[in-house]
C-alpha atoms as a PDB file:
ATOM      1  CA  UNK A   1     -56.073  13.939 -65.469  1.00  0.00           C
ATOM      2  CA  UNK A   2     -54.088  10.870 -65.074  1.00  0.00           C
ATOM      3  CA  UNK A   3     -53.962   9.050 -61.495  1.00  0.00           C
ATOM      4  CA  UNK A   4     -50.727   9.230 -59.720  1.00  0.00           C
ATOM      5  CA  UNK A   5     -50.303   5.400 -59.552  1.00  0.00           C
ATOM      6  CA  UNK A   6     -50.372   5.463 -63.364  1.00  0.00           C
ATOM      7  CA  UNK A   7     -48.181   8.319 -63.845  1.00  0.00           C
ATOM      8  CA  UNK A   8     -44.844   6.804 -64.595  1.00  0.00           C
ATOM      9  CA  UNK A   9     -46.735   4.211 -67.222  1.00  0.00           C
ATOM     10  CA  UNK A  10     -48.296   6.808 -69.186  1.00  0.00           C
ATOM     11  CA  UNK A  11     -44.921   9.241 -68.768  1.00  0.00           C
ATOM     12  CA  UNK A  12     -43.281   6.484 -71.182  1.00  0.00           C
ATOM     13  CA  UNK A  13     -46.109   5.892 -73.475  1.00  0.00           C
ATOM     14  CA  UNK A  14     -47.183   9.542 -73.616  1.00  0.00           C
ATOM     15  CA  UNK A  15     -43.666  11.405 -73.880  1.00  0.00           C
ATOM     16  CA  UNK A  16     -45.198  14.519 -75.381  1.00  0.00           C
ATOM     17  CA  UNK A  17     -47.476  15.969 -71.662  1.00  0.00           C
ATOM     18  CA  UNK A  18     -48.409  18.928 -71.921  1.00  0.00           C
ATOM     19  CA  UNK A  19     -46.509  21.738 -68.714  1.00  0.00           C
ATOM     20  CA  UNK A  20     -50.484  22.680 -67.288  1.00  0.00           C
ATOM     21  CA  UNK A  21     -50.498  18.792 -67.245  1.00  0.00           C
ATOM     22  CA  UNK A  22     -47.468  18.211 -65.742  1.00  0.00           C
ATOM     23  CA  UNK A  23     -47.835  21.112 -63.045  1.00  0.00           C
ATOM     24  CA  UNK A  24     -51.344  19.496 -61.893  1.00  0.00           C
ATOM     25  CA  UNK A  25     -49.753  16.158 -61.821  1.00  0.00           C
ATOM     26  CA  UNK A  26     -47.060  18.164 -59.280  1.00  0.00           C
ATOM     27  CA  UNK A  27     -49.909  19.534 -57.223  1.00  0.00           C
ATOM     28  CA  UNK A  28     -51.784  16.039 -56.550  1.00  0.00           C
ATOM     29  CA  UNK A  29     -48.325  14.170 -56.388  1.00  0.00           C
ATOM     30  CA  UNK A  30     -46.557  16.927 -53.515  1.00  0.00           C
ATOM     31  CA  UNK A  31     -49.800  18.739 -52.144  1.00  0.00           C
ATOM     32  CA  UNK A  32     -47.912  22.099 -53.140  1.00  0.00           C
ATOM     33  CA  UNK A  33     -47.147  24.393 -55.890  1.00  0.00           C
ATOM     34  CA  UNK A  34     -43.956  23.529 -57.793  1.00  0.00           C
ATOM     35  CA  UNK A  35     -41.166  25.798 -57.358  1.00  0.00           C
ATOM     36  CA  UNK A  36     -41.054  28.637 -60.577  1.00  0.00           C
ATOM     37  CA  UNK A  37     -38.692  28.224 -63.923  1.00  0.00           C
ATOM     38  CA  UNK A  38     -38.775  24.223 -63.464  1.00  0.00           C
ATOM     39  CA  UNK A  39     -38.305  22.556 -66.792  1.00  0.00           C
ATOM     40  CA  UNK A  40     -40.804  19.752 -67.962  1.00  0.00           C
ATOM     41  CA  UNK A  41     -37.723  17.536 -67.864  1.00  0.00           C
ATOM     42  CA  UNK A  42     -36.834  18.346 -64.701  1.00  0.00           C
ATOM     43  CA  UNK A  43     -40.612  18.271 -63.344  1.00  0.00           C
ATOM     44  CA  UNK A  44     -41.145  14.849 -65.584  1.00  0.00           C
ATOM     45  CA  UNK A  45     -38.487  13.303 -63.637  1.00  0.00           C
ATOM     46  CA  UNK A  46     -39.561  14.053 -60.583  1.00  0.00           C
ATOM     47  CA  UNK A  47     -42.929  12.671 -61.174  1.00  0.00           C
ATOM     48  CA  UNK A  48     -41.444   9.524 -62.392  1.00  0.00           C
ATOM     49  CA  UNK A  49     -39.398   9.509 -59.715  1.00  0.00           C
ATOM     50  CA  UNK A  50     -42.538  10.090 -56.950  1.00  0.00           C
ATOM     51  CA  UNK A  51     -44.660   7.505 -58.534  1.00  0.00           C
ATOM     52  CA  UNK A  52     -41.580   4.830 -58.306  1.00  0.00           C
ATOM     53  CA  UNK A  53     -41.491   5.915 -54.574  1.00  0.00           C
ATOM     54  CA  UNK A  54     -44.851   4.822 -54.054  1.00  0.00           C
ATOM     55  CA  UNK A  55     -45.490   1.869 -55.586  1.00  0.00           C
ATOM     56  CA  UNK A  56     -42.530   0.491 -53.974  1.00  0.00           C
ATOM     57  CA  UNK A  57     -43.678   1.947 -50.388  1.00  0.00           C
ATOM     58  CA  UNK A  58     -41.648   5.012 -50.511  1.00  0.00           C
ATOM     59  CA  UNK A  59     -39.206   5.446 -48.010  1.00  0.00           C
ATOM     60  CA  UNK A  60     -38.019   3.794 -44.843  1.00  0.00           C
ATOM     61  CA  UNK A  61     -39.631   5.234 -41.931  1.00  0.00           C
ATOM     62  CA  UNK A  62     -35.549   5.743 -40.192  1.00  0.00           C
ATOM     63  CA  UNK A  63     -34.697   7.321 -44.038  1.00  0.00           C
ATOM     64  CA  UNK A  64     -38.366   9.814 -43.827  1.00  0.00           C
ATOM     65  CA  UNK A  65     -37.484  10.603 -40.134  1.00  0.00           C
ATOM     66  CA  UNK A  66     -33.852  11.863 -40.545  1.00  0.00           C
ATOM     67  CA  UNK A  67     -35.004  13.885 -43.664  1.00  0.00           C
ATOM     68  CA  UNK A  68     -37.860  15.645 -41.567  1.00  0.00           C
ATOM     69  CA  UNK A  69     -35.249  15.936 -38.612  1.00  0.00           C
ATOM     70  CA  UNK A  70     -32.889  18.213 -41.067  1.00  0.00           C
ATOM     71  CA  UNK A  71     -35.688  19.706 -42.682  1.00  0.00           C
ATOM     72  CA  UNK A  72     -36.955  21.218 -39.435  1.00  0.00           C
ATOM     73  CA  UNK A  73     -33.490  22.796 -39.051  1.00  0.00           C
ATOM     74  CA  UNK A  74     -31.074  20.011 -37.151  1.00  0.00           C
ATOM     75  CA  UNK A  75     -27.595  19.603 -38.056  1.00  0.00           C
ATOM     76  CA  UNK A  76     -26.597  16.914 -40.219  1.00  0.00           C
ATOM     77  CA  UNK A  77     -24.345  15.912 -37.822  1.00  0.00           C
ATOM     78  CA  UNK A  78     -26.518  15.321 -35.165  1.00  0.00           C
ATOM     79  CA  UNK A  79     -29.203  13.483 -36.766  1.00  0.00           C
ATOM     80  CA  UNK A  80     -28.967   9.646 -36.451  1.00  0.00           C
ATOM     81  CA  UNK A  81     -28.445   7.933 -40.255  1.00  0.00           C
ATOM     82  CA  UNK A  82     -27.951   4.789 -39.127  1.00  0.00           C
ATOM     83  CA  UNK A  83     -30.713   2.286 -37.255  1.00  0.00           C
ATOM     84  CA  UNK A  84     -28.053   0.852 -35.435  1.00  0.00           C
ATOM     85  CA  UNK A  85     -28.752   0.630 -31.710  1.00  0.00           C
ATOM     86  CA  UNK A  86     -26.559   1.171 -29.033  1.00  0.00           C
ATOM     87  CA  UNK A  87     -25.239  -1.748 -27.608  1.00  0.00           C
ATOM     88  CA  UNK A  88     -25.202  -3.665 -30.672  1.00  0.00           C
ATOM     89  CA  UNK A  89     -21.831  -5.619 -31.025  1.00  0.00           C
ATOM     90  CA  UNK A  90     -20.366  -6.686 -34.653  1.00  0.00           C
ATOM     91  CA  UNK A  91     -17.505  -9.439 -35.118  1.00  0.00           C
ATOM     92  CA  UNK A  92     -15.273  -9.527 -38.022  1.00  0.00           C
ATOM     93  CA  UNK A  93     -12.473 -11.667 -38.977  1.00  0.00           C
ATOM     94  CA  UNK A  94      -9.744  -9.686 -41.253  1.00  0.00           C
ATOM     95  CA  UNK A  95      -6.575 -11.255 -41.958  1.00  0.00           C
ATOM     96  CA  UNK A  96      -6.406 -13.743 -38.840  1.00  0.00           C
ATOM     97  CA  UNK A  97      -7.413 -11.426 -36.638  1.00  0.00           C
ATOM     98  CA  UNK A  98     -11.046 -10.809 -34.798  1.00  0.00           C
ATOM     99  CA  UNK A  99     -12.556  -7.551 -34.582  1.00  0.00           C
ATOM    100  CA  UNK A 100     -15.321  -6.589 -32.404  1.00  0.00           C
ATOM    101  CA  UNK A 101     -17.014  -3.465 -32.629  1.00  0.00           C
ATOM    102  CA  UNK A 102     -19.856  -2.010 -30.392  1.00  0.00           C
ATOM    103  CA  UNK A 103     -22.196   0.192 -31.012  1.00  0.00           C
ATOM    104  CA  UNK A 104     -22.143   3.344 -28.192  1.00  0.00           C
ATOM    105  CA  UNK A 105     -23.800   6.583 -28.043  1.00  0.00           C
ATOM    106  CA  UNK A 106     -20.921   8.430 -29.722  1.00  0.00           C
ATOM    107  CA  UNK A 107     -20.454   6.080 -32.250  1.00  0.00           C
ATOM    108  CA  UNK A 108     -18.709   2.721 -32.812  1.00  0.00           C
ATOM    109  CA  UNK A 109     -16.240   1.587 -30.190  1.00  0.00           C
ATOM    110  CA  UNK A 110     -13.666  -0.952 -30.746  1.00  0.00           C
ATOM    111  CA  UNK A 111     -10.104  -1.571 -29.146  1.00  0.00           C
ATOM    112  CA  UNK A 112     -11.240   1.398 -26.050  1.00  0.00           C
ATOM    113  CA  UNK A 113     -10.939   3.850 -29.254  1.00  0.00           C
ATOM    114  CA  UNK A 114     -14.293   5.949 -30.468  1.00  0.00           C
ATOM    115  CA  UNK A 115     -14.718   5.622 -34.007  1.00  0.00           C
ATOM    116  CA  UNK A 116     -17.183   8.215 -36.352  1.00  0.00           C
ATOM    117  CA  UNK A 117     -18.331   5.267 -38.388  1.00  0.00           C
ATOM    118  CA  UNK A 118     -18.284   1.647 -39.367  1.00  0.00           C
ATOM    119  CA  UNK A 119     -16.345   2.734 -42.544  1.00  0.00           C
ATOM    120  CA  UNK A 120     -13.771   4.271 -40.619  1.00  0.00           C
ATOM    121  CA  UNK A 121     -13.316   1.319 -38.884  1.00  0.00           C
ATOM    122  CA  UNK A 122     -13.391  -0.599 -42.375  1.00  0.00           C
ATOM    123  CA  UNK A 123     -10.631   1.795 -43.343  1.00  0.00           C
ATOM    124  CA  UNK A 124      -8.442   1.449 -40.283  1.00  0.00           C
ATOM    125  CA  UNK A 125      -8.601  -2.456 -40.312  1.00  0.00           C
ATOM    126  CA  UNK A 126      -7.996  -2.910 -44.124  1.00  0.00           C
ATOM    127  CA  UNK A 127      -6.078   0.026 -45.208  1.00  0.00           C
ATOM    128  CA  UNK A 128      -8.244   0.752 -47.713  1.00  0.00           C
ATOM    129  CA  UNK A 129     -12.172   2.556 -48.326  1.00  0.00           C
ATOM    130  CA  UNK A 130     -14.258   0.197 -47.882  1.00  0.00           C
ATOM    131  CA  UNK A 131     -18.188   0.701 -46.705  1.00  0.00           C
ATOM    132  CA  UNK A 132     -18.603  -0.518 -43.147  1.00  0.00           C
ATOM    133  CA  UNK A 133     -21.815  -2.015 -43.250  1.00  0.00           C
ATOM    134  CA  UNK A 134     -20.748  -4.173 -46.126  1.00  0.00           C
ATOM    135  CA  UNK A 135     -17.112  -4.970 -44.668  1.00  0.00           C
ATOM    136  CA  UNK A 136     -19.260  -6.040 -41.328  1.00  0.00           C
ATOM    137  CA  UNK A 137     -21.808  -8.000 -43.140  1.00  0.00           C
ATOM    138  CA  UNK A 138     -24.796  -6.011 -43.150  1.00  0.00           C
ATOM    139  CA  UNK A 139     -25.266  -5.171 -46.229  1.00  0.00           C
ATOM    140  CA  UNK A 140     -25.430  -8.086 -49.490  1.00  0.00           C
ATOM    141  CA  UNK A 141     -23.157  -7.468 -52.195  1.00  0.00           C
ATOM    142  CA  UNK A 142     -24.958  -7.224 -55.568  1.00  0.00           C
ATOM    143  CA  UNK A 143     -25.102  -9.699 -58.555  1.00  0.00           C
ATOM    144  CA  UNK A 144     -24.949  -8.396 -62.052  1.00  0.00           C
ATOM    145  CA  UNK A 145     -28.133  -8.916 -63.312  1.00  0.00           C
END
């Protein structure tokens, strides 16, 4: 049986695994049984996908503790997606103008008005969808490789 830090390696040099293969790669990768009727595409994938996960450290621990929050039952709506902490403030300059934003319990404050989101925000200053982390800055905008 192939180690799981060499799965994804030998999934593209070996393209041809064999479904007992792949379903004890499953069972050492997620410590369970594999759901019935999955296809060895679909369970290929997911392997690949696992292995990527952990070589690259998996998830972040504020990404893993949100999942495991809905998991266990807890409305998506109440569980906290962002690692922004109250009391944080953001500035933003649009058009001439200076924004400030602060982070409170219910959400994003800014002009006495409660706000859902950063994107809302984004939306409401520019007109237009834009994500609010990367209208405020927090996120870096991508280069074409």
């Amino acid at each position: 049986m192939l180690s799981h830090q060499h799965w994804a390696g030998a999934m593209l040099s070996e393209p041809q695994i064999s479904r007992p293969e792949l379903l004890a790669q499953w069972d050492v990768a997620f410590r369970l049984a594999p759901p019935p009727y999955l296809s060895v595409a679909f369970i290929t994938k997911a392997l690949a996908y696992h292995a990527q996960c952990t070589r690259a450290g998996g998830l972040p621990a504020q990404t893993r503790r949100a999942l495991e929050q809905i998991a266990s039952g807890k409305p998506v709506s109440t569980v906290p997606l962002s690692p922004t902490k109250v009391g944080t403030h953001y500035v933003r300059e649009w058009n001439g103008r200076t924004y400030q934003v602060a982070a409170v319990a219910a959400g994003f404050e800014m002009d006495g008005r409660i706000w859902p989101s950063l994107s809302a925000i984004a939306k409401h200053i520019t007109g237009t969808t834009w994500s609010g982390p990367r209208f405020f800055g927090l996120t870096k905008v991508r280069t074409a490789a």
